[in-house]
Protein backbone atom coordinates (compact mmCIF):
# COMPACT_ATOMS: atom_id res chain seq x y z
CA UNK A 1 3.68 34.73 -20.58
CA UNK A 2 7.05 35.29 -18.25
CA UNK A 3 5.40 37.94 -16.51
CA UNK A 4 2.34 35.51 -15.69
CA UNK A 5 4.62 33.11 -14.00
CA UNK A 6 6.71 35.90 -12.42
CA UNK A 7 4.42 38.01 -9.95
CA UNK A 8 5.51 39.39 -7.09
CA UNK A 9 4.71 37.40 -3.86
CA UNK A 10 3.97 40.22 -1.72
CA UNK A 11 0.68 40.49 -1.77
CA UNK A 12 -1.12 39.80 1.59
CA UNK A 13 -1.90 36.30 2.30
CA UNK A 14 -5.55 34.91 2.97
CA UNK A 15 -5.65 33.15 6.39
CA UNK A 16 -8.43 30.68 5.89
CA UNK A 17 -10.83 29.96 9.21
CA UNK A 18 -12.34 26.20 8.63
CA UNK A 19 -15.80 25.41 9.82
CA UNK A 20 -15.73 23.03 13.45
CA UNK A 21 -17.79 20.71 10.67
CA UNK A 22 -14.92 20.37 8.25
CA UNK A 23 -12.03 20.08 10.97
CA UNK A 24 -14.49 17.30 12.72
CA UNK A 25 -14.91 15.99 8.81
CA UNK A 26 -11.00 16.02 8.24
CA UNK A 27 -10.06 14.19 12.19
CA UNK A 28 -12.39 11.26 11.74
CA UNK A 29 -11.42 10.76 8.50
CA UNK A 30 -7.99 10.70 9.26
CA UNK A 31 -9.04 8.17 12.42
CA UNK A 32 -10.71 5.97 10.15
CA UNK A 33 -7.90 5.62 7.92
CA UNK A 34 -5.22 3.02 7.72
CA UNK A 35 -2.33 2.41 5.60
CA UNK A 36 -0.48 -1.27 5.69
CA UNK A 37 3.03 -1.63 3.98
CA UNK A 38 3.20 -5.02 2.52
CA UNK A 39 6.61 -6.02 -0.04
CA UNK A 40 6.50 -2.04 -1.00
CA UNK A 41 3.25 -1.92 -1.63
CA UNK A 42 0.94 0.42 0.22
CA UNK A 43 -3.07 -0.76 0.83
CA UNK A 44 -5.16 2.23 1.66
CA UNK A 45 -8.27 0.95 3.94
CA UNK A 46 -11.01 2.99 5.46
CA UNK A 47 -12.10 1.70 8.17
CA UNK A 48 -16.11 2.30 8.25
């Protein structure tokens, strides 16, 4: 089990390329989106 958690982190990383439709996806998303702060208390709204 120890050596399961303990790999060595040198392998080669992945560099992921995202689709233009996920980035588009991911900024209008993040455009519609709106967070209010009200007595510590966070309301999550999207905006659609």
């Amino acid at each position: 089990m120890a050596k399961f958690y303990l790999k060595s982190s040198k392998k080669e990383e992945k560099h992921l390329v995202p689709s233009r439709r996920t980035v588009d996806f991911l900024l209008s998303y993040s455009k519609s989106l709106k967070v209010v702060e009200y007595n510590n208390l966070k309301f999550e709204t999207i905006l659609n």
